[in-house]
Protein backbone atom coordinates (compact mmCIF):
# COMPACT_ATOMS: atom_id res chain seq x y z
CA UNK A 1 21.00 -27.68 -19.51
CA UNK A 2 20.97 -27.93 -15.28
CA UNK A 3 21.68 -24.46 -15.13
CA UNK A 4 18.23 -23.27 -17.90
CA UNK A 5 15.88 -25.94 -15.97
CA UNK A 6 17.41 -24.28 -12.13
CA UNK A 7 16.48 -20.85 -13.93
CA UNK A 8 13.41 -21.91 -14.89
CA UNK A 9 12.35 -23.23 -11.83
CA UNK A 10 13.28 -19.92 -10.42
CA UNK A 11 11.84 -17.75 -12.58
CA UNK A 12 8.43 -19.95 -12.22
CA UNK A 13 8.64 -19.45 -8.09
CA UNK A 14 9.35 -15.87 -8.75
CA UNK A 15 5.77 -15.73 -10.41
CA UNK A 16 4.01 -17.54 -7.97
CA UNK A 17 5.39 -14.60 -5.27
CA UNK A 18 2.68 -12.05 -4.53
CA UNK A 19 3.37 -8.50 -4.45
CA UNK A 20 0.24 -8.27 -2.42
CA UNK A 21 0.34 -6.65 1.38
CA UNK A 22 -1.91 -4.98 3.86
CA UNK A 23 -0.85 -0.98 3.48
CA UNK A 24 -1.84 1.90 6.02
CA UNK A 25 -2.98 5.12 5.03
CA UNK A 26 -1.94 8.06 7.65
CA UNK A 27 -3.75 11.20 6.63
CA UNK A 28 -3.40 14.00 8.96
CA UNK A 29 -4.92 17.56 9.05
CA UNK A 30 -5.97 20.70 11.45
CA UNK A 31 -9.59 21.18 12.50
CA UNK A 32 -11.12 24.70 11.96
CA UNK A 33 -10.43 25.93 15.50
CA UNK A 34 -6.06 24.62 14.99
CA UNK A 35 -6.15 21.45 16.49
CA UNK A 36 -4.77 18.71 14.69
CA UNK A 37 -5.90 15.33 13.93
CA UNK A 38 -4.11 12.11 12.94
CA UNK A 39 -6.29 9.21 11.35
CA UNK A 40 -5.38 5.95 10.24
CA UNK A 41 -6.48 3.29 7.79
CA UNK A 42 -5.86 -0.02 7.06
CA UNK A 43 -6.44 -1.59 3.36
CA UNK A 44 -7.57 -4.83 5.93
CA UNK A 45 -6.58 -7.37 3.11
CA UNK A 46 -3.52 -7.52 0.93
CA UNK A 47 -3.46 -5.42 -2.69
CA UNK A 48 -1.49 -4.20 -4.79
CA UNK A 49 0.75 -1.17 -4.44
CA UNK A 50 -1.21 0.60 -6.91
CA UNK A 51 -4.54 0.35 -5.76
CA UNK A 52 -3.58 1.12 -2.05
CA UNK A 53 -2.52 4.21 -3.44
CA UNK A 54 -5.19 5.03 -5.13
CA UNK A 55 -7.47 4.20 -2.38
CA UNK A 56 -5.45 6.07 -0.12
CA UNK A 57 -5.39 9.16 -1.93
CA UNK A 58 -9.37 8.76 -2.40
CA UNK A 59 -9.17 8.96 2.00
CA UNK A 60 -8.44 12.75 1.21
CA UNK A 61 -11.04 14.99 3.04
CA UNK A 62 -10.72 18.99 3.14
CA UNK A 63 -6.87 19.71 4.12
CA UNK A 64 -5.66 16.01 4.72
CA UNK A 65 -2.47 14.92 3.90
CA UNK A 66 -2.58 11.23 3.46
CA UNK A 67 0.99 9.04 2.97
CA UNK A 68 1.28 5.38 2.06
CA UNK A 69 3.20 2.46 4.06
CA UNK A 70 3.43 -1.05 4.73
């Protein structure tokens, strides 16, 4: 019985965890004359994986390539 209430108790902690965190978008891309450009933004508050990437991609502009990370 110790051992089902201990996994409870985990499994209820485990919920309470957030899989929230501020992510960074890097998008870089050339400029019509060749010069290259870095930006990069900052979700500013803590989301979900899945919406950082979507927002991320959404920072797209002309021939940006943007990548994800923590």
């Amino acid at each position: 019985m110790k051992k089902i209430t201990l996994l409870a108790v985990v499994l209820i902690a485990a919920s309470f965890a957030s899989c929230k965190k501020v992510y960074t978008c890097t998008c870089t891309g050339t400029y019509s004359d060749g010069t290259s450009y870095t930006d990069v933004y900052s979700t500013g508050t803590k989301v979900k994986k899945a919406t950082a990437e979507s927002w991320c991609s959404n920072n797209n502009y002309g021939n940006e390539t943007c990548t994800l990370s923590k």
